[in-house]
N, C-alpha and C. Protein backbone atom coordinates (compact mmCIF):
# COMPACT_ATOMS: atom_id res chain seq x y z
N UNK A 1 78.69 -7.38 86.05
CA UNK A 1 79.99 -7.27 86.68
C UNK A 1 79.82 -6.72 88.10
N UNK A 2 80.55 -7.15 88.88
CA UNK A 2 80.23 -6.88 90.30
C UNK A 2 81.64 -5.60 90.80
N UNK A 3 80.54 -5.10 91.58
CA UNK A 3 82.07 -3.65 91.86
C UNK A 3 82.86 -4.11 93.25
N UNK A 4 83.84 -3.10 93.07
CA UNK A 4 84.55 -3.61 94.41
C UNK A 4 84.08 -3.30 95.47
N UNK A 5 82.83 -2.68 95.64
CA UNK A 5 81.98 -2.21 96.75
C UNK A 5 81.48 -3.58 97.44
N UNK A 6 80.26 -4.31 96.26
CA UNK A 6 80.14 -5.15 96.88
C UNK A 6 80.77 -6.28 96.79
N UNK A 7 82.06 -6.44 95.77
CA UNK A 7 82.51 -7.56 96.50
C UNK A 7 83.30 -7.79 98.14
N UNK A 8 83.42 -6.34 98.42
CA UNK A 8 83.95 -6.31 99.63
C UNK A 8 82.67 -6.79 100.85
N UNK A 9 81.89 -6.41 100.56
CA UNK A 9 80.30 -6.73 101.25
C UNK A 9 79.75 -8.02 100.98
N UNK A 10 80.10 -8.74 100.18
CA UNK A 10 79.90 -10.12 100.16
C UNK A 10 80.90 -10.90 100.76
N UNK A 11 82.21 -10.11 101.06
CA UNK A 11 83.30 -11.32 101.27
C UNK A 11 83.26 -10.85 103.14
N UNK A 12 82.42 -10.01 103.39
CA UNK A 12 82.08 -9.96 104.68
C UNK A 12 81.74 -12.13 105.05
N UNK A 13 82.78 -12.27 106.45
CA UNK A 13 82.42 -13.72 106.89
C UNK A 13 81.07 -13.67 107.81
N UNK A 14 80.42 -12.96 107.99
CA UNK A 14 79.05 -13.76 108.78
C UNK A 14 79.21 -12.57 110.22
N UNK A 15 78.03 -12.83 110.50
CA UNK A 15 78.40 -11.34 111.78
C UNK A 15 77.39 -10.58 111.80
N UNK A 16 77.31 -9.97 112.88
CA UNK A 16 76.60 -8.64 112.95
C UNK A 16 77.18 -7.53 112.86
N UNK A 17 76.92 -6.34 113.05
CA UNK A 17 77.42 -4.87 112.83
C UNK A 17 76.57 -4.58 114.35
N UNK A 18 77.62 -4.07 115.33
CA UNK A 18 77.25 -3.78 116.23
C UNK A 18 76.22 -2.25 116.58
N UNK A 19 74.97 -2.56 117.27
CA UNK A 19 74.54 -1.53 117.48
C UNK A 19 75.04 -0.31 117.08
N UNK A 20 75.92 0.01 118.27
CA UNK A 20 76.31 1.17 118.85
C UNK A 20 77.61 1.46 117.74
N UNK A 21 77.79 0.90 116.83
CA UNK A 21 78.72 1.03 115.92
C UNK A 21 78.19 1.76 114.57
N UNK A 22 77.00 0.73 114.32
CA UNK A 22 75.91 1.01 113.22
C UNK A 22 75.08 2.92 113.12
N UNK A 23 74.99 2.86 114.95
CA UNK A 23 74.69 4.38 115.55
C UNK A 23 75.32 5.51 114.70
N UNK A 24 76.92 4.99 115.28
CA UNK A 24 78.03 6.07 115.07
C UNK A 24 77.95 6.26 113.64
N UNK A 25 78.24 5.43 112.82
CA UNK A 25 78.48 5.26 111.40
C UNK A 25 77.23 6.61 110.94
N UNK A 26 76.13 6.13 111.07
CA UNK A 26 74.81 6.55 110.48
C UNK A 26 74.90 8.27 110.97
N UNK A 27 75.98 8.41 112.31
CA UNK A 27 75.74 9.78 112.82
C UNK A 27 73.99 9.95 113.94
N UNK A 28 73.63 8.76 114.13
CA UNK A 28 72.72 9.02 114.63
C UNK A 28 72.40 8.66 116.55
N UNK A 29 71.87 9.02 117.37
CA UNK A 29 72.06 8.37 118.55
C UNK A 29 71.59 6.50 118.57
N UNK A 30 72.13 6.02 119.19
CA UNK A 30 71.82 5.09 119.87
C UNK A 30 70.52 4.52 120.06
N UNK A 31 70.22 5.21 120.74
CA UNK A 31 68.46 5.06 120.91
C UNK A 31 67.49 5.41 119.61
N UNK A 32 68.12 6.02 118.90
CA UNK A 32 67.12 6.20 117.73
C UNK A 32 67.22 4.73 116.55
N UNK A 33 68.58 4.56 116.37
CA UNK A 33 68.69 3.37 115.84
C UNK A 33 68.32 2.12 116.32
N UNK A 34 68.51 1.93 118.03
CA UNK A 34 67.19 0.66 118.43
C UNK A 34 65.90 1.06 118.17
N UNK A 35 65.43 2.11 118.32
CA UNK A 35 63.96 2.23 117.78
C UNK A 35 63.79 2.05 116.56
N UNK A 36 64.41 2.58 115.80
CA UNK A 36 64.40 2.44 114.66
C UNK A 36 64.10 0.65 113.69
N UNK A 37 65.04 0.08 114.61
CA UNK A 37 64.87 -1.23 114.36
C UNK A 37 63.67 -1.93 114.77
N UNK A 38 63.48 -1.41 116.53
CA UNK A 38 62.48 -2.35 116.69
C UNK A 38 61.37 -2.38 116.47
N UNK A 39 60.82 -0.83 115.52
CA UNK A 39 59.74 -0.42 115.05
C UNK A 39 59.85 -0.66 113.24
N UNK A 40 61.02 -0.73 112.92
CA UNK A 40 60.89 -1.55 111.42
C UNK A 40 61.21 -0.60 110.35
N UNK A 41 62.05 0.74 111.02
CA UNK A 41 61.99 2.16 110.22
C UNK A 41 63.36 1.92 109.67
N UNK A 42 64.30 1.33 110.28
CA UNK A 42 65.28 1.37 109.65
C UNK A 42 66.28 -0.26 108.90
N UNK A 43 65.41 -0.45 107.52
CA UNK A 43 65.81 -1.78 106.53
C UNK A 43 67.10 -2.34 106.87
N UNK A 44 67.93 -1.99 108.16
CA UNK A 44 68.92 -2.80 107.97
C UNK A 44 69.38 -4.02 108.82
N UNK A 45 68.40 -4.52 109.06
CA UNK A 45 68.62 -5.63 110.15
C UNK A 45 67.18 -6.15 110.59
N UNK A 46 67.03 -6.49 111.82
CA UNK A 46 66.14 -6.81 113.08
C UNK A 46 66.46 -6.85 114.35
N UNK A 47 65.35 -6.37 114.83
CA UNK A 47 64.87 -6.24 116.72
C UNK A 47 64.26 -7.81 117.09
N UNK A 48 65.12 -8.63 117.67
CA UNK A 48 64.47 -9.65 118.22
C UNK A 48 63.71 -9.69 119.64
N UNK A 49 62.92 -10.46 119.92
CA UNK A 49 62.50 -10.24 121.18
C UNK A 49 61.66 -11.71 121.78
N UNK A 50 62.49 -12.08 122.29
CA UNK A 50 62.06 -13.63 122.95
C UNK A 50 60.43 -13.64 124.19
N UNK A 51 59.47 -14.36 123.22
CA UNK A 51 58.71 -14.43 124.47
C UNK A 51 58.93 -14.44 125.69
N UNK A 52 57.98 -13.82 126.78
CA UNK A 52 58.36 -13.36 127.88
C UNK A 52 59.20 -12.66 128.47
N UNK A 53 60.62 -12.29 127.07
CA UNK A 53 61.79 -11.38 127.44
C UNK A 53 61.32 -9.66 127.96
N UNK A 54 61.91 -9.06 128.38
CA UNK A 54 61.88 -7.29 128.07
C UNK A 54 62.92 -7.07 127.69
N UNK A 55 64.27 -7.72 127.26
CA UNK A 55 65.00 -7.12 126.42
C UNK A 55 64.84 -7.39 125.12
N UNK A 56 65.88 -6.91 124.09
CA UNK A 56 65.74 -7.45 122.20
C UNK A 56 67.29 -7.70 122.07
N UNK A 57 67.35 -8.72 121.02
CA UNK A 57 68.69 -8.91 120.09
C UNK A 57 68.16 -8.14 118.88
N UNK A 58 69.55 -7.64 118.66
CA UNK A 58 69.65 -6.88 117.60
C UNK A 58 70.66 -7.60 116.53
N UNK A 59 69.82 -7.66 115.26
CA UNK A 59 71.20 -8.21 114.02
C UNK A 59 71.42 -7.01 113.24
N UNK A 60 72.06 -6.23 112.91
CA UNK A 60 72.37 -5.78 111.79
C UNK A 60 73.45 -5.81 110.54
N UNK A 61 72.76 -6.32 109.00
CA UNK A 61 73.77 -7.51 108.46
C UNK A 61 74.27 -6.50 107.62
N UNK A 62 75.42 -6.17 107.76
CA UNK A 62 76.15 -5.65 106.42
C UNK A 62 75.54 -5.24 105.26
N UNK A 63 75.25 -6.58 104.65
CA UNK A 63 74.69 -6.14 103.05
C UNK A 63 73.81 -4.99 103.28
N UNK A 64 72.57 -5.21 104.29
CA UNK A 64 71.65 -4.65 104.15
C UNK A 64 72.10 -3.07 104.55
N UNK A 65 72.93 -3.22 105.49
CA UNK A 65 73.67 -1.64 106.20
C UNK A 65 73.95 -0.69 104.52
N UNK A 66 74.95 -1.82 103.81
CA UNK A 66 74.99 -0.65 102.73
C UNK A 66 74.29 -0.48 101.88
N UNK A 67 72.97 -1.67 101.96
CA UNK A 67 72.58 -1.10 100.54
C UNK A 67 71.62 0.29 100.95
N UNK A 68 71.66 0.47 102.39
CA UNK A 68 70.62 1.38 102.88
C UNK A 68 71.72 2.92 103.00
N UNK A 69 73.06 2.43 103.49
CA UNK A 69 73.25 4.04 103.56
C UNK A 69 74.76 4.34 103.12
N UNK A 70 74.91 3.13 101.93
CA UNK A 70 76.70 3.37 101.29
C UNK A 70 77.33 3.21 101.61
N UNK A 71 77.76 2.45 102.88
CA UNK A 71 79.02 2.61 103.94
C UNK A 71 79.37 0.88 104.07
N UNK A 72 80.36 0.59 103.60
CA UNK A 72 80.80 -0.31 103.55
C UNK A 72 81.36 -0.54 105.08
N UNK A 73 80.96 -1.91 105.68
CA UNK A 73 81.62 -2.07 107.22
C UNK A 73 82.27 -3.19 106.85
N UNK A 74 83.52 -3.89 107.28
CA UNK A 74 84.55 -4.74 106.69
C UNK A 74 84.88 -5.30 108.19
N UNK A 75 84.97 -6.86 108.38
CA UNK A 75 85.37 -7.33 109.70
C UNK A 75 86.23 -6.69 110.68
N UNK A 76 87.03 -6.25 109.82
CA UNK A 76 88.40 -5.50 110.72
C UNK A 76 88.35 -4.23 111.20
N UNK A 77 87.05 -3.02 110.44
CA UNK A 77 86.64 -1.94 110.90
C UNK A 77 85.43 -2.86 112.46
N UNK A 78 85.11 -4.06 112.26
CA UNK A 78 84.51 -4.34 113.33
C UNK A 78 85.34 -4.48 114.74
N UNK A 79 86.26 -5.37 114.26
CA UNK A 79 87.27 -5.91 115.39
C UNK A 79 87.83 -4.31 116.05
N UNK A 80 87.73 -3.69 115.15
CA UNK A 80 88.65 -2.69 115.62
C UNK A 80 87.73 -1.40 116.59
N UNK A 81 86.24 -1.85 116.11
CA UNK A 81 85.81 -1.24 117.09
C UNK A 81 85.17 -1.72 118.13
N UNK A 82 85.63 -3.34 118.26
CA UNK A 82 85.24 -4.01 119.60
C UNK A 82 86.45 -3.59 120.41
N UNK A 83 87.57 -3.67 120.03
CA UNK A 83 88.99 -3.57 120.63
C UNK A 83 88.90 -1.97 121.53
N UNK A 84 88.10 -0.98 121.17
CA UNK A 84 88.31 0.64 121.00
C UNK A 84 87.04 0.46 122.03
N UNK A 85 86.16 -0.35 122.38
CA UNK A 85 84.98 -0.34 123.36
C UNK A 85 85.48 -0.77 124.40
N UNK A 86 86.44 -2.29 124.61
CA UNK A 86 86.96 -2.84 125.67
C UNK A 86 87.86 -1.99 126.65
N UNK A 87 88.62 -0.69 126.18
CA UNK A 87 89.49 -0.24 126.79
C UNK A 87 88.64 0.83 127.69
């Protein structure tokens, strides 16, 4: 039987969990959570990095966000904190 945890985490539509969102959530800085990624310490996503680039894309997918630290992120806690960055 599936809980309402993750069916809420499966009915996530497709997306990332923004960095600097993923940061806040976790309580942790910014910079520790890109490191974190792009060194492989923290299971919830990936650090991309295009030959010849010096920057990285970052994915971080939901499922994996909670199965690592309980916190359910839901499209609309997303939208709502793209909306709360733009201003």
């Amino acid at each position: 039987m599936i809980s309402e945890a993750e069916e809420q985490v499966m009915s996530f539509d497709g997306g990332n969990i923004p960095l600097r969102m993923a940061a806040q959530i976790m309580k942790l800085d910014y910079q520790t959570v890109r490191l974190g990624l792009i060194q492989g310490e923290f299971p919830i996503g990936k650090a991309l990095k295009a030959k010849g680039s010096k920057s990285y894309t970052f994915y971080i997918s939901p499922k994996l966000f909670y199965d690592f630290t309980g916190c359910i992120v839901t499209n609309e806690m997303i939208k709502e904190f793209k909306e709360k960055i733009k201003q």
